[in-house]
Protein backbone atom coordinates (compact mmCIF):
# COMPACT_ATOMS: atom_id res chain seq x y z
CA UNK A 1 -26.22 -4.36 37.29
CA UNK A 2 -27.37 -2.84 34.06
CA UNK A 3 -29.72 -4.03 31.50
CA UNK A 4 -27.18 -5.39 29.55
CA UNK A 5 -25.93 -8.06 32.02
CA UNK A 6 -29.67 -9.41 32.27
CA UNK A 7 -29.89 -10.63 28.24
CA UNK A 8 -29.91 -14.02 27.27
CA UNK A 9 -28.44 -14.48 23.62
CA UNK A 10 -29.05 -17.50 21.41
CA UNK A 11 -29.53 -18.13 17.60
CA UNK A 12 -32.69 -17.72 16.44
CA UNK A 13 -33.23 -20.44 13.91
CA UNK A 14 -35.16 -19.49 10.85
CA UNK A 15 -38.90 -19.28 10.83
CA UNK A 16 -38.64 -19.36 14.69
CA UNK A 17 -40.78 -17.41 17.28
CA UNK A 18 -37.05 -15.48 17.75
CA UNK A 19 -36.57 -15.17 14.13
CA UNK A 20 -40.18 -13.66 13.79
CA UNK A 21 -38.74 -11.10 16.75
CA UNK A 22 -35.80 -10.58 15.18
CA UNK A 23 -37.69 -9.61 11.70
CA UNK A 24 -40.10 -6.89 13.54
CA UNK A 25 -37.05 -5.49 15.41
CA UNK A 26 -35.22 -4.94 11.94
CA UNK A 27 -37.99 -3.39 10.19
CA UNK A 28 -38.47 -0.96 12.56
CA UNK A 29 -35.39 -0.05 13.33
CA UNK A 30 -33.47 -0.28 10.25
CA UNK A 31 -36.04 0.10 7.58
CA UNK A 32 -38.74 2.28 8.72
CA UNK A 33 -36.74 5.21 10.07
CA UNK A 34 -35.95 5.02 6.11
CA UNK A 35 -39.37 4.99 4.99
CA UNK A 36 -38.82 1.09 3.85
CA UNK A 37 -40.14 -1.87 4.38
CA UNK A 38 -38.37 -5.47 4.22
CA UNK A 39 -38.08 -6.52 0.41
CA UNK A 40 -39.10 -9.90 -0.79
CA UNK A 41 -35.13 -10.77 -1.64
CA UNK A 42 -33.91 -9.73 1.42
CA UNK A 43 -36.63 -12.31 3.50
CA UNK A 44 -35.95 -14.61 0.71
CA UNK A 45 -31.79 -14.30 1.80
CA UNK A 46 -32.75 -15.29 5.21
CA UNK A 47 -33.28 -18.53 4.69
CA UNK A 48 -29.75 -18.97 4.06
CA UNK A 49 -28.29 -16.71 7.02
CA UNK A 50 -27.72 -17.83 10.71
CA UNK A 51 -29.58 -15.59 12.34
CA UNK A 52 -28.35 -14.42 16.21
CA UNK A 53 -30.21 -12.96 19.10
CA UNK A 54 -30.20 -10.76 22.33
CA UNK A 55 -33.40 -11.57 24.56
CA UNK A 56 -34.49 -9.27 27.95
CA UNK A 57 -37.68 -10.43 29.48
CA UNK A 58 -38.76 -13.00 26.63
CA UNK A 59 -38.27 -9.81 23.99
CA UNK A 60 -35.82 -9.68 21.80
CA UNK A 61 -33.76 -6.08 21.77
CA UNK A 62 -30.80 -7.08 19.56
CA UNK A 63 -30.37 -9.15 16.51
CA UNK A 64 -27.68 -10.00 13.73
CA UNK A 65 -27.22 -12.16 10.83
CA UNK A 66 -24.36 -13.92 9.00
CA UNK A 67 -24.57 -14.88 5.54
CA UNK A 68 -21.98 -17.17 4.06
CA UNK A 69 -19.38 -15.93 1.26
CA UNK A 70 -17.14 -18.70 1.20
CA UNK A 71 -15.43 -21.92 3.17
CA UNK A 72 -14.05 -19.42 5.78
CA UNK A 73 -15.83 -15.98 5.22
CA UNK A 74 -18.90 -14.56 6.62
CA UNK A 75 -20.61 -11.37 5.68
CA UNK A 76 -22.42 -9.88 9.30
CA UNK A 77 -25.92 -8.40 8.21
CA UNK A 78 -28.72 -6.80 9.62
CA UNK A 79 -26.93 -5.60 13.04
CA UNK A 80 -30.18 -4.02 14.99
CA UNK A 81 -30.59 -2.93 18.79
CA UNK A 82 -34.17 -1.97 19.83
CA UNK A 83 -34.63 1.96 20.04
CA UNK A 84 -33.92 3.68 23.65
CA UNK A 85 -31.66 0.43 24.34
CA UNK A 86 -28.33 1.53 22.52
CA UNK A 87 -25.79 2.24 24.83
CA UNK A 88 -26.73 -0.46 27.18
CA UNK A 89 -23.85 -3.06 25.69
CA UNK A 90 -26.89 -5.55 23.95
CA UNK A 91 -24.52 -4.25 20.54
CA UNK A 92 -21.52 -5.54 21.59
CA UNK A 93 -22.34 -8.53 23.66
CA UNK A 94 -24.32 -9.83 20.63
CA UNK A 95 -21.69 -9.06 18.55
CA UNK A 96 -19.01 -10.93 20.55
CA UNK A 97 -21.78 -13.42 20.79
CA UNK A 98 -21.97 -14.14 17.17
CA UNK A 99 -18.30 -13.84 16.45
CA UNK A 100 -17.68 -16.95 19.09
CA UNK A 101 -20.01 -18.53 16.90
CA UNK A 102 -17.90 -17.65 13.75
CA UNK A 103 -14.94 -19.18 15.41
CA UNK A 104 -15.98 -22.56 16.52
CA UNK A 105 -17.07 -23.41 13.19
CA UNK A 106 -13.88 -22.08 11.54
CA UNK A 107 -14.45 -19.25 9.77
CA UNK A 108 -11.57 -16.42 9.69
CA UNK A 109 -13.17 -13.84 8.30
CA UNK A 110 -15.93 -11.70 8.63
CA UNK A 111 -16.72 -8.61 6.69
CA UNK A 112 -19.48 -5.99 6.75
CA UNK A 113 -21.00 -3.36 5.24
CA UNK A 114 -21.37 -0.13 8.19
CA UNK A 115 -23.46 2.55 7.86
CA UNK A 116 -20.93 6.12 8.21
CA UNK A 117 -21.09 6.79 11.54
CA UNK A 118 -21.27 3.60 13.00
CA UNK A 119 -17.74 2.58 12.22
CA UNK A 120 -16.07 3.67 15.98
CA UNK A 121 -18.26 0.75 17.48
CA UNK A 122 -16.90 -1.36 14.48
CA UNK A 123 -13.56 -0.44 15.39
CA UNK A 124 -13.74 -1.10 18.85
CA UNK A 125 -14.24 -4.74 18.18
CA UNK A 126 -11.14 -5.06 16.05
CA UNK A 127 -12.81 -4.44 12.86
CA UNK A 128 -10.69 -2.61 10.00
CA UNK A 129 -11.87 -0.24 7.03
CA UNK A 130 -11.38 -1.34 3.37
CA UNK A 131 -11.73 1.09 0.61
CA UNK A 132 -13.77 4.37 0.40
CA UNK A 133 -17.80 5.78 1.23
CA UNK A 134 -20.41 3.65 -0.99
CA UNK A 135 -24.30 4.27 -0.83
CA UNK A 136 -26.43 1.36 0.18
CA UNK A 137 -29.86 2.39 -0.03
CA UNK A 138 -29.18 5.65 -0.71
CA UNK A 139 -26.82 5.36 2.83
CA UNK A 140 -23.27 6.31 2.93
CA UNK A 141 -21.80 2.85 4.23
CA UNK A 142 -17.97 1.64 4.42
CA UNK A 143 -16.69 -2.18 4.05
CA UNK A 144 -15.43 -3.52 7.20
CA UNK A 145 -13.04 -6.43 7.83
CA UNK A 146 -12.13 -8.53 10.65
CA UNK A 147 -10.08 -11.83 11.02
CA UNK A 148 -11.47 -13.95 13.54
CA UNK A 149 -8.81 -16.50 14.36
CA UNK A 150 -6.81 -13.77 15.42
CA UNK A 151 -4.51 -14.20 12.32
CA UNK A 152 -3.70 -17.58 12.51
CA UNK A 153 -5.60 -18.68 9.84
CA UNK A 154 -5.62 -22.35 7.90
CA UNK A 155 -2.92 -22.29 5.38
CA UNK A 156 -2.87 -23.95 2.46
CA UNK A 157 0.36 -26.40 2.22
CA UNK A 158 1.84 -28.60 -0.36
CA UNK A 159 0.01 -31.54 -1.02
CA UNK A 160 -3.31 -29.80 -0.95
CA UNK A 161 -5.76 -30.48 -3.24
CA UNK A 162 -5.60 -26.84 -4.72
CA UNK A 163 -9.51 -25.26 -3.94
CA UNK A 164 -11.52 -24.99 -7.55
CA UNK A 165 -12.77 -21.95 -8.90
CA UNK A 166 -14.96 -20.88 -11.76
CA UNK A 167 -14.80 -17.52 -12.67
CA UNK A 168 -15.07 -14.88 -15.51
CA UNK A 169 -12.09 -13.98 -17.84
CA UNK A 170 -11.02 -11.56 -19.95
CA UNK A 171 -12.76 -12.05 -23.31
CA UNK A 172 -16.18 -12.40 -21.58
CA UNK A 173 -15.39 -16.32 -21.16
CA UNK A 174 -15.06 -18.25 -18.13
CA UNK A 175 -12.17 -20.58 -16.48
CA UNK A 176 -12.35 -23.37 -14.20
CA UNK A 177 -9.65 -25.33 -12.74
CA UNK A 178 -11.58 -28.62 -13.80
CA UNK A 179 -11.19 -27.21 -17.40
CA UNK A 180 -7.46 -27.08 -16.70
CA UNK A 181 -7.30 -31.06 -15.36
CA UNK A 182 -4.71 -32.48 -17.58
CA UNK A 183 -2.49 -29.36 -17.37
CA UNK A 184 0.02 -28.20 -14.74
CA UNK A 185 -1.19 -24.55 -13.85
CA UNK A 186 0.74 -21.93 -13.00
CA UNK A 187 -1.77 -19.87 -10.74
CA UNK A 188 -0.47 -16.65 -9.68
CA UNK A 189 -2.41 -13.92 -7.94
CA UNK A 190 -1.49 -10.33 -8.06
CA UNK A 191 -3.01 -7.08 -6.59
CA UNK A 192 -3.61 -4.98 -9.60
CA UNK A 193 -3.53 -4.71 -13.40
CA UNK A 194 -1.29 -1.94 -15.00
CA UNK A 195 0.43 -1.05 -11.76
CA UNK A 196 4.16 -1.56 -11.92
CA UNK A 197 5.29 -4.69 -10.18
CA UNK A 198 1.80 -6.56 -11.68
CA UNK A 199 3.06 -5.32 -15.22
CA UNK A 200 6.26 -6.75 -14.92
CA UNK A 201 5.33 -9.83 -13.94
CA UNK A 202 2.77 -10.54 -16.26
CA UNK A 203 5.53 -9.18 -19.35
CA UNK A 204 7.70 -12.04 -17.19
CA UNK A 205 4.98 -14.75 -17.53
CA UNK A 206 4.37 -13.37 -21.12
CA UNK A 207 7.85 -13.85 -22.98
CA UNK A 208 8.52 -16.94 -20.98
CA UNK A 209 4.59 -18.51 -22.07
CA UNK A 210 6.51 -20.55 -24.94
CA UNK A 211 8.53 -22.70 -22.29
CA UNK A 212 5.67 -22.84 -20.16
CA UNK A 213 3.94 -24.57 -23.09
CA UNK A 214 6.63 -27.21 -23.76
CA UNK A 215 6.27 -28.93 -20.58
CA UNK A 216 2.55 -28.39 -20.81
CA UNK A 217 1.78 -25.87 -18.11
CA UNK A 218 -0.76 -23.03 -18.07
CA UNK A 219 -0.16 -19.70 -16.77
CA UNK A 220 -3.48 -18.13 -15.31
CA UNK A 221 -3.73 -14.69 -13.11
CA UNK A 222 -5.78 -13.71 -11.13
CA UNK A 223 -7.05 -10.90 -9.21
CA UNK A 224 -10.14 -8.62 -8.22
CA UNK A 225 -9.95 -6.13 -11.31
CA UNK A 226 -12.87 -6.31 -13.33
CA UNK A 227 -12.85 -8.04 -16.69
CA UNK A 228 -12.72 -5.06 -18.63
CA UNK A 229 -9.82 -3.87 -16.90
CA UNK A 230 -8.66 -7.40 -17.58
CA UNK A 231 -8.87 -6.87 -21.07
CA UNK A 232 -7.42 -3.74 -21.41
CA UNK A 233 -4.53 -4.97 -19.53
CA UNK A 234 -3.63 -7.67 -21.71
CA UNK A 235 -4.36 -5.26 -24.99
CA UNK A 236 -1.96 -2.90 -23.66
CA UNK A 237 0.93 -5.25 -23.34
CA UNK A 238 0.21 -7.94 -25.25
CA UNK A 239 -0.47 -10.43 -22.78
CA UNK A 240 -0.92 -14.22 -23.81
CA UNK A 241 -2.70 -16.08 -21.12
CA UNK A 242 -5.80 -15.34 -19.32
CA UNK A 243 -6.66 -13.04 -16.26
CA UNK A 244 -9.75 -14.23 -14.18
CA UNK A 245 -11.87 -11.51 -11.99
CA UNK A 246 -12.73 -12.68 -8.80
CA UNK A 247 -14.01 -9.28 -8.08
CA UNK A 248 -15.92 -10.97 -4.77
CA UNK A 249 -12.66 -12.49 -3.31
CA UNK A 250 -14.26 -15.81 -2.59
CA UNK A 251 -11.03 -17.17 -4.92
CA UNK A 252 -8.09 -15.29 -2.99
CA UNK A 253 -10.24 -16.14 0.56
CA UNK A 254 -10.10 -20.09 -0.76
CA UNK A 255 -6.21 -19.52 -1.44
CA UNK A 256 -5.65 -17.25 1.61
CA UNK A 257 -4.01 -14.59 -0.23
CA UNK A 258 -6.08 -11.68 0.38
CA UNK A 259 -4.53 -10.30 3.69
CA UNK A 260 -4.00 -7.41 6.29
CA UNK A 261 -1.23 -4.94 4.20
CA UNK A 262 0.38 -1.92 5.91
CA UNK A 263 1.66 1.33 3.64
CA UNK A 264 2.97 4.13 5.67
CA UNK A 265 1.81 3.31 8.90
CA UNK A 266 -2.05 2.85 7.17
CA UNK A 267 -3.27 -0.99 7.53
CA UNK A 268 -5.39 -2.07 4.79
CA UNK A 269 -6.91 -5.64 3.31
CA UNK A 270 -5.21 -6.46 -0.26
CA UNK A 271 -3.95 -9.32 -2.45
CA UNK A 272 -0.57 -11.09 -1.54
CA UNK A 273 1.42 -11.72 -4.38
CA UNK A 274 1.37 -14.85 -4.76
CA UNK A 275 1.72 -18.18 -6.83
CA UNK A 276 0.67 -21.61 -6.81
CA UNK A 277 2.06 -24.61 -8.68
CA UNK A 278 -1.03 -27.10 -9.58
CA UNK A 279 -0.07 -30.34 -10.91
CA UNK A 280 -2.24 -32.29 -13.48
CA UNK A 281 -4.41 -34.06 -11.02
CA UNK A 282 -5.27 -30.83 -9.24
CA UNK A 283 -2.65 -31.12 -6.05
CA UNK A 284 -0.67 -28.14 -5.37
CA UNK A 285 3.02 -28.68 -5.57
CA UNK A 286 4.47 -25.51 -5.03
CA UNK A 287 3.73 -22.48 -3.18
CA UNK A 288 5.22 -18.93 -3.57
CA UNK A 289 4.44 -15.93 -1.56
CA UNK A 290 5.26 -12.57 -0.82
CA UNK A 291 6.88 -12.92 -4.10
CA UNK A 292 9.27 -11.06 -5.75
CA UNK A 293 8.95 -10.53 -9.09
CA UNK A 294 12.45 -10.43 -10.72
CA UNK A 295 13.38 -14.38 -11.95
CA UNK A 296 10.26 -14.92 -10.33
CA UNK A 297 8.97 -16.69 -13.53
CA UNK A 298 12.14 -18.14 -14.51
CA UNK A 299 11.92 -20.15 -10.73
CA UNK A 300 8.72 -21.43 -11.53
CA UNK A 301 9.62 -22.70 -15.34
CA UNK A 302 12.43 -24.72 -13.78
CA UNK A 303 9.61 -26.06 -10.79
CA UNK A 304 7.07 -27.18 -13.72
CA UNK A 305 10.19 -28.57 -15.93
CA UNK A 306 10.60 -30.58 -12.36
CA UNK A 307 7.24 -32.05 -12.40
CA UNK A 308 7.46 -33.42 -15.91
C-alpha cells in the first residue's frame, strides 16, 4: 500500500484549520522556491475560491483551489503537493477529487493556467492545450482546458430565456442585452475578425442591416477579439452594427459556443459559429450553429420578418 492510498481528501472551507494548512503548503512550495511570498490579492481571492485538500496523518500534503468564471466554468488554482511527496499519486487523486466536485454541482468546464513542464500530468487527466507559452510571474505557463461532463454539456434550446451579457464594444462603449429589451437581436458569434468566412458574414449582416431595421431587429457580434481589433474591423469594411469583446469567454461559455475544434488532426478550444435569434422579451427563438455563412443572413431576415 503506498502513501497515496492512506490520504483522506476533503474541502477545506475558508479560514479553516485545513485552509490555514493548505496556505503554508502553497507558500512554500509554490512561492518560496520563487523567492515570493503570498500577495495580499491573491489571500484576498480566496475568499471566493473552494478550496480542496489531501490529508496524511492530520497534515495536509496536497491542496487545490477553484475559482468561479462563470455559471458552468471553473478556473483550477493553486495545485500544490508537499515537497519529497510528488510521485506518490496525492496530485492526481486530489485532482480527480476536486473534479467530482466540479461535476455534481454542474460545471462543464474547467480551465487552468500550467506551469511548462507540468503539462504531461495535465494531459493525463484529459486536459487539452489552448494557445501558446505566456509568463506568469515571470514563469513560462500554458492555458489548459478540460470539459467535465464528458461533452455532454447543457444546451441552450428554444424557449430559453437567452443568458444576459454586458460587455465592451467597439467605440470604447458598452452593450447589454437589457439595453436591447424592446428589440429582436440578432446575436451571432464568430471566431475571428478579418479572417475570411468572419468577413463575409459580417459584409452579409452589413448590406442586409436596412431590412434588419424594418422589422426592428438588431444585429450584434460577438467574439473574443479585442476592441481595438473590433474597431479596426468594422473601419476596414465598413461595418454598421456593433462587435462586443468578450475577450474572457464568460459570454460564449453562457451560450455554449466556445468548443473542442479539430484542424488537421490538431484538437483545439475555439468559437462555434453561431447565431441566436432573441425576441423582444429576451427568449431565444431561434438557434443556428455550425453555420454556414452563404444565405446565412438572408435565413435569419426571413426568421425575424416571422416574429413580427
Amino acid at each position: 500500500m503506498t502513501e497515496a492510498d492512506d490520504i483522506d481528501l476533503s474541502e477545506a472551507p475558508f479560514g479553516s484549520a485545513l485552509y490555514a494548512q493548505a496556505l503554508r503548503l502553497r507558500e512554500a512550495t509554490l512561492r518560496k522556491p520563487l523567492g515570493l511570498t503570498l500577495s495580499a490579492e491573491e489571500l484576498a481571492d480566496d475568499a471566493h475560491r473552494r478550496h480542496f485538500c489531501a490529508v496524511v496523518n492530520g497534515g495536509v500534503v496536497g491542496s487545490v483551489s477553484f475559482k468561479r468564471l462563470g455559471a458552468h466554468t471553473l478556473q483550477l488554482k493553486q495545485m500544490a503537493v508537499a515537497d519529497g511527496r510528488q510521485g506518490e499519486g496525492i496530485g492526481s487523486r486530489l485532482l480527480s477529487y476536486a473534479e467530482a466536485w466540479a461535476r455534481r454541482h454542474g460545471y462543464g468546464m474547467i480551465i487552468l493556467n500550467a506551469r511548462l513542464g507540468a503539462e504531461a500530468f495535465y494531459k493525463k487527466h484529459g486536459y487539452a492545450i489552448e494557445g501558446e507559452p505566456f509568463d506568469e510571474n515571470t514563469i513560462p505557463h500554458i492555458r489548459m482546458i478540460k470539459r467535465t461532463l464528458g461533452g455532454k454539456r447543457m444546451s441552450l434550446e428554444v424557449g430559453d430565456k437567452a443568458p444576459s451579457f454586458n460587455l465592451p464594444a467597439d467605440g470604447g462603449g458598452k452593450i447589454s442585452l437589457k439595453d436591447l429589451k424592446g428589440k429582436k437581436v440578432v446575436l451571432y458569434f464568430y471566431p475571428k475578425d478579418d479572417t475570411s468566412g468572419c468577413t463575409a458574414e459580417a459584409c452579409a449582416f452589413r448590406d442586409s442591416l436596412p431590412d434588419f431595421s424594418k422589422v426592428k431587429a438588431a444585429v450584434v457580434g460577438i467574439s473574443r477579439d479585442s476592441v481595438e481589433s473590433h474597431d479596426k474591423f468594422k473601419m476596414k469594411f465598413d461595418l454598421t452594427f456593433p462587435l462586443v469583446s468578450d475577450e474572457d469567454g464568460k459570454v460564449c461559455e453562457a451560450y455554449r459556443t466556445w468548443v473542442e475544434k479539430s484542424m488537421y488532426g490538431r484538437k483545439y478550444m475555439g468559437i462555434e459559429r453561431s447565431t441566436f435569434l432573441i425576441d423582444e422579451k429576451g427568449v431565444i427563438r431561434g438557434i443556428w450553429r455550425k453555420v454556414k455563412v452563404p444565405g446565412h443572413a438572408e435565413e435569419l431576415l426571413k426568421a425575424a420578418e416571422a416574429l413580427s
